[in-house]
Protein backbone atom coordinates (compact mmCIF):
# COMPACT_ATOMS: atom_id res chain seq x y z
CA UNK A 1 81.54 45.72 169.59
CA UNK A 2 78.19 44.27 171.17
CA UNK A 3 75.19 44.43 168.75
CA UNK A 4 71.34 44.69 170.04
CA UNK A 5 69.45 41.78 168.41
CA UNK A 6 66.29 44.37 167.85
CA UNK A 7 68.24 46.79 166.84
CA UNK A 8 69.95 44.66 163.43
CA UNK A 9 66.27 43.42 162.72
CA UNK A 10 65.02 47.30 162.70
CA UNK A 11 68.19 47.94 160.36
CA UNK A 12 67.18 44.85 158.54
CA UNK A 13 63.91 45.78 157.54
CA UNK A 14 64.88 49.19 156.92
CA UNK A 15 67.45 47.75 154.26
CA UNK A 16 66.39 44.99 152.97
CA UNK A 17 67.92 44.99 149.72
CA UNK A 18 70.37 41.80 150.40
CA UNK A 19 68.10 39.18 152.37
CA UNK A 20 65.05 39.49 149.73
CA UNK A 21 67.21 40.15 146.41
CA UNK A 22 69.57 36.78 147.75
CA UNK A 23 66.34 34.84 148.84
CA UNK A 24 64.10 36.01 145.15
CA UNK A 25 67.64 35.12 143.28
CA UNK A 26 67.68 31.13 144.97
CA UNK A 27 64.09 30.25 144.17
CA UNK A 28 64.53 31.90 140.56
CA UNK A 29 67.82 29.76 140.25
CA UNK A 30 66.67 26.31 141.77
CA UNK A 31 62.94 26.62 139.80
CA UNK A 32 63.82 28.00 136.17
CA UNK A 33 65.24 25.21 134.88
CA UNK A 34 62.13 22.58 135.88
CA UNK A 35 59.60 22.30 133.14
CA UNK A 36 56.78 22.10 136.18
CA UNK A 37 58.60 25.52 137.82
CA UNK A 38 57.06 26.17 141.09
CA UNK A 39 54.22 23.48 140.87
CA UNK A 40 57.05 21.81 142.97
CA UNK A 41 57.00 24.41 145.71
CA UNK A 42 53.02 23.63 145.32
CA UNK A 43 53.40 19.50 145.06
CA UNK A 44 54.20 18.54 148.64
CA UNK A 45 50.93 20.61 150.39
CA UNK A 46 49.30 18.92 147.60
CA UNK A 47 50.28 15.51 148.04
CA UNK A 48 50.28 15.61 151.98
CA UNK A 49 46.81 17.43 152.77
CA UNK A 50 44.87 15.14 150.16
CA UNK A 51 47.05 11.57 150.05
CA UNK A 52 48.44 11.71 153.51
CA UNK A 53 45.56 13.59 154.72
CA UNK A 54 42.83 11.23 152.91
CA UNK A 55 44.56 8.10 153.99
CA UNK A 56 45.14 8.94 157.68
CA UNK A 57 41.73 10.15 158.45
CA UNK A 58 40.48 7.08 156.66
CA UNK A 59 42.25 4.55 159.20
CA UNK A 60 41.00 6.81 162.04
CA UNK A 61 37.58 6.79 160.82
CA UNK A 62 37.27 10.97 160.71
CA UNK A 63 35.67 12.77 157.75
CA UNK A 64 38.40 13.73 155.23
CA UNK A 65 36.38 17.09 154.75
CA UNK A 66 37.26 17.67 158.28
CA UNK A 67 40.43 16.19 158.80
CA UNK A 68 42.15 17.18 155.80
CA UNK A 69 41.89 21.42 156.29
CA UNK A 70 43.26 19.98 159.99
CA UNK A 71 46.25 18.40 159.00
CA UNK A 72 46.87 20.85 155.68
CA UNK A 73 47.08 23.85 158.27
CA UNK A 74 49.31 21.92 160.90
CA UNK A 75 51.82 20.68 157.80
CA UNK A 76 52.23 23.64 156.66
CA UNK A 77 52.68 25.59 159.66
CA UNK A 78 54.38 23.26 160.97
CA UNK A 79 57.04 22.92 158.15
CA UNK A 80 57.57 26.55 158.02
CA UNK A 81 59.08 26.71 161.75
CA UNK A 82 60.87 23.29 160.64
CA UNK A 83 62.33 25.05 158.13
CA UNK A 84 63.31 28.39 159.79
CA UNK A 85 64.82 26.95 162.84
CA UNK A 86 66.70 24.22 161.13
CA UNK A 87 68.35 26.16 158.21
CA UNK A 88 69.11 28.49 160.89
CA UNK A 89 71.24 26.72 162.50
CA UNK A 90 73.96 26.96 159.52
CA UNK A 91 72.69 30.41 158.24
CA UNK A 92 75.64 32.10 159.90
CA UNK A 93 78.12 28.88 158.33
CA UNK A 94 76.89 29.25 155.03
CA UNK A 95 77.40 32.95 154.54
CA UNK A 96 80.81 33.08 156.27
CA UNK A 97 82.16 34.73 153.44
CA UNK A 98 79.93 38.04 153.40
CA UNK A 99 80.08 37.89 157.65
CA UNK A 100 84.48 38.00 157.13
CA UNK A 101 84.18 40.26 154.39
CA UNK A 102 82.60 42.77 156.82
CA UNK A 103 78.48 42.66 156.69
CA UNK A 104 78.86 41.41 160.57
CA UNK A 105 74.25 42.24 160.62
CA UNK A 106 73.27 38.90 161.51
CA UNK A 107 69.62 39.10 161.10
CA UNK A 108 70.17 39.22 157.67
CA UNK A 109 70.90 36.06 157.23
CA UNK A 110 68.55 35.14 159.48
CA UNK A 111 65.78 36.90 158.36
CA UNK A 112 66.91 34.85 154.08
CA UNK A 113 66.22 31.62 155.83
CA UNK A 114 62.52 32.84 157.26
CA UNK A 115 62.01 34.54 154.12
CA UNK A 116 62.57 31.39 152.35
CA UNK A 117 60.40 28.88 154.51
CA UNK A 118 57.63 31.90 154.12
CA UNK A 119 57.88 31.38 150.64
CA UNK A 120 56.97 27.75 150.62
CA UNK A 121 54.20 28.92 152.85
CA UNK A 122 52.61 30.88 150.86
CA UNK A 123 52.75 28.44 147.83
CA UNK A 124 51.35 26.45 149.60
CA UNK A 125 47.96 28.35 150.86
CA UNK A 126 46.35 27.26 147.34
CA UNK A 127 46.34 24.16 148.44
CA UNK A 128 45.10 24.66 151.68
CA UNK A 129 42.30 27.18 150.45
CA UNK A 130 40.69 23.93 148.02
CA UNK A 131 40.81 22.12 151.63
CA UNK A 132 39.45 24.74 153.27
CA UNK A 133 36.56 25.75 150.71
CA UNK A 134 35.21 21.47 150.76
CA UNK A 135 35.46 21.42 155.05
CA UNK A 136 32.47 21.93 156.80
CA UNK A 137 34.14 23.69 159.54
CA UNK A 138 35.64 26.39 157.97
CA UNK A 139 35.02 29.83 159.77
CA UNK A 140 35.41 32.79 157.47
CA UNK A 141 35.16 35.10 160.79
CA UNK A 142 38.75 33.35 161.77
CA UNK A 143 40.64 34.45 159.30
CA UNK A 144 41.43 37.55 161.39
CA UNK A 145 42.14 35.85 164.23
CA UNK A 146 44.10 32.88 162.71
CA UNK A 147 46.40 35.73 160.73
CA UNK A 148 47.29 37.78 163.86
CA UNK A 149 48.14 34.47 165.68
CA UNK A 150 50.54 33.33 162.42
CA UNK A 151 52.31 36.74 163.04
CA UNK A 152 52.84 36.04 166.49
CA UNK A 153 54.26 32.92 165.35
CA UNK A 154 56.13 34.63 162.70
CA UNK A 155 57.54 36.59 166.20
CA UNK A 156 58.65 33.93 167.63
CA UNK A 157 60.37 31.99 165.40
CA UNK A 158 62.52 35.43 164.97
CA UNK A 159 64.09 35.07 168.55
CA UNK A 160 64.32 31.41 168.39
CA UNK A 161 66.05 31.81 164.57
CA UNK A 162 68.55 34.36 166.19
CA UNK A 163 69.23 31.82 169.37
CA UNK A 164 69.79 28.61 167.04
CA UNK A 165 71.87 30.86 164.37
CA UNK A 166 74.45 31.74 166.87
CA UNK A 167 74.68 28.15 169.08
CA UNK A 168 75.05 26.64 165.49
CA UNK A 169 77.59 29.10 164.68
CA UNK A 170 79.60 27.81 167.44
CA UNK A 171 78.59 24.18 167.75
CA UNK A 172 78.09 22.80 164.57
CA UNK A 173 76.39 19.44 166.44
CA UNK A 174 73.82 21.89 166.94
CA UNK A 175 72.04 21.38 163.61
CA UNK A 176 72.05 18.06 164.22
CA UNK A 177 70.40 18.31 167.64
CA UNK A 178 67.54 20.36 166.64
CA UNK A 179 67.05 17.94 163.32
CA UNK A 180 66.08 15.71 165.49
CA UNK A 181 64.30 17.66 168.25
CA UNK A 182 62.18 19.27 165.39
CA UNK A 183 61.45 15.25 164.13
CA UNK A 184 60.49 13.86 167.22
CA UNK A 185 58.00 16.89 168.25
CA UNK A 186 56.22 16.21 165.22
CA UNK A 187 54.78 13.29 167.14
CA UNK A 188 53.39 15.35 170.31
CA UNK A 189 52.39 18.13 167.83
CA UNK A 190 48.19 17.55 167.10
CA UNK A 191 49.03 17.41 163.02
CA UNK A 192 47.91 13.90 162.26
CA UNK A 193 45.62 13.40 166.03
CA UNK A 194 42.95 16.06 167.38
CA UNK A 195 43.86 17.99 170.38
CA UNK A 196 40.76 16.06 172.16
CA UNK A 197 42.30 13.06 171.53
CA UNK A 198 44.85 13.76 174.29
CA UNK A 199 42.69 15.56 176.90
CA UNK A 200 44.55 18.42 179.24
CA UNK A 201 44.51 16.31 182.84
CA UNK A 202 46.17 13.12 181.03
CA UNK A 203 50.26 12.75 181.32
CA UNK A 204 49.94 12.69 177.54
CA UNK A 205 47.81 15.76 177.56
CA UNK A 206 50.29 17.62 179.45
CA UNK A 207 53.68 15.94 177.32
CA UNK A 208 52.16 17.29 174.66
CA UNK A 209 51.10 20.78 176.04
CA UNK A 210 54.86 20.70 176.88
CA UNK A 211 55.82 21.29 173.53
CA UNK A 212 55.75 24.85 172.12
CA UNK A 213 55.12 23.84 168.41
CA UNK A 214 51.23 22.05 170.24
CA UNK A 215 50.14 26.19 171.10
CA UNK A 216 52.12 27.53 168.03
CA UNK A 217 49.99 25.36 165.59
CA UNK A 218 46.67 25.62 167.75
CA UNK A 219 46.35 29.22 167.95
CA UNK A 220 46.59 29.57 163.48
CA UNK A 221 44.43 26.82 162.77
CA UNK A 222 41.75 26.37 165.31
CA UNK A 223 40.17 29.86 164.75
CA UNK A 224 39.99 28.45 161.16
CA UNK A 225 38.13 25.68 161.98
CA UNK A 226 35.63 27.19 164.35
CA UNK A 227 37.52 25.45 167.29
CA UNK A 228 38.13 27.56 170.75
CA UNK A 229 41.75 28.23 172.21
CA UNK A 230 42.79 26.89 175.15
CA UNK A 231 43.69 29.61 177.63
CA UNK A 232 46.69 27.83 178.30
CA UNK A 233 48.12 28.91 174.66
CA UNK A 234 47.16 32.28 175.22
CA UNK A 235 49.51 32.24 178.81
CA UNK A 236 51.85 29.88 177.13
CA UNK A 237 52.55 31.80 173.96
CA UNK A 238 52.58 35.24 176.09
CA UNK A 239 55.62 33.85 177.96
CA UNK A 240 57.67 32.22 175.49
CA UNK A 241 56.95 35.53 172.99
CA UNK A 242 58.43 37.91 175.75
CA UNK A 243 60.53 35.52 177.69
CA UNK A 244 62.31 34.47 174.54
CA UNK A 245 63.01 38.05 173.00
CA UNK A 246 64.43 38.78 176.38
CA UNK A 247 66.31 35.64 176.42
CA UNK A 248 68.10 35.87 172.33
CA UNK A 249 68.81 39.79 172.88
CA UNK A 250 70.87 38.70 176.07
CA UNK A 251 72.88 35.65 173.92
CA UNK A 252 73.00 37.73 170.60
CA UNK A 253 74.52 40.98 172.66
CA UNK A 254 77.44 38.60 174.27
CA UNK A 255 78.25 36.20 171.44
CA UNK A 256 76.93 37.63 167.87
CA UNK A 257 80.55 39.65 168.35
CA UNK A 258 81.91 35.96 168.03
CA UNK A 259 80.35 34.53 165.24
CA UNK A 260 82.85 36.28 162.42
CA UNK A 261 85.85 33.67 164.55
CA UNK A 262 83.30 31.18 165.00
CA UNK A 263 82.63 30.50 161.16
């Protein structure tokens, strides 16, 4: 029996009793036994906006008011679709028991892995606010702006979640692959380096306007800082949003009926 990707994510969020109850029940299990608790869910923003942060814009000779809001919002962005798309890739694997016992809606277990990473966001925005309160860029007025564009983020990284989920499913290689695919865009991503620094009309200007985690991360933290988008994000993020929904309904309506022989 085919399935409609859109369809199991409406019946997901109309029931979504298992996916938050399963995802609440890990972080209460993994945290209560830690005398700190979830100061470790809080510990790596901390440690990366204001060490890494501090030290990188020191050897690049920017102002670590400026540079560390700039590299707290790209981290953590930036490890929530890291996050999402990897653990994706063996969400289907790892619950193999509940998909042969019957519960064959997908974006279930999906939608625990998102739920998960969104959780480590969100600890995480403490951090980021402290950052964000000592910048001198910081532009209350694109807070709006910068929370409609992490939606359409959160958009995307539901089709590409559904794509990975199933190729993993059936290549296991697969996690692997985007491991390392997630690693080495970190480099053409503008987390530690400014956008400017790697002008549009340059080869690597365009290598790393090539990579859809550059417009993902530009569009939630530049109306932060006060910075414009480029209207290349706007078209580039228009396509891949529509584009890739269109794409992960066609692969989840001819193979999700796999994935129960698959795992």
């Amino acid at each position: 029996m085919s399935r409609s990707l859109i369809g199991d994510y409406i019946d997901s969020f109309r029931n979504p009793g298992f996916w938050t109850y399963s995802t609440w029940l890990e972080l209460v299990t993994k945290y209560r036994r830690s005398r700190l608790g979830l100061f470790w869910a809080l510990c790596p923003a901390l440690v990366y906006m204001f060490g890494v942060g501090g030290f990188y814009g020191f050897l690049q000779g920017h102002s670590a008011r400026d540079f560390i809001p700039h590299l707290g919002i790209g981290y953590i962005t930036f490890r929530f679709i890291t996050i999402s798309l990897s653990e994706c890739t063996t969400a289907f694997i790892g619950h193999a028991s509940f998909i042969l016992d019957g519960r064959v809606r997908l974006t279930d277990y999906i939608l625990r892995v998102v739920a998960k990473a969104l959780f480590y966001f969100v600890m995480a925005l403490p951090a980021l606010a402290v950052a964000l309160a000592l910048s001198d860029s910081f532009s209350f007025m694109g807070l709006l702006p910068s929370f409609a564009a992490f939606i359409l983020v959160l958009l995307n990284v539901g089709w590409m979640g559904a794509v990975v989920a199933i190729l993993g499913a059936r290549l296991q290689d697969v996690h692997e692959l985007i491991g390392s695919i997630l690693m080495f865009s970190f480099l053409f991503t503008p987390i530690i380096w400014y956008a400017h620094q790697a002008p549009a009309d340059t080869l690597r200007g365009m290598i790393a306007r090539a990579n859809p985690l550059y417009h993902m991360i530009e569009s939630v933290r530049a109306p932060l800082l006060g910075e414009a988008i480029e209207p290349l994000t706007y078209l580039y993020l228009s396509i891949m949003l529509f584009g890739g929904w269109i794409l992960a309904a066609i692969i989840y309506k001819r193979l999700a009926r796999y994935v129960p022989v698959w795992v």
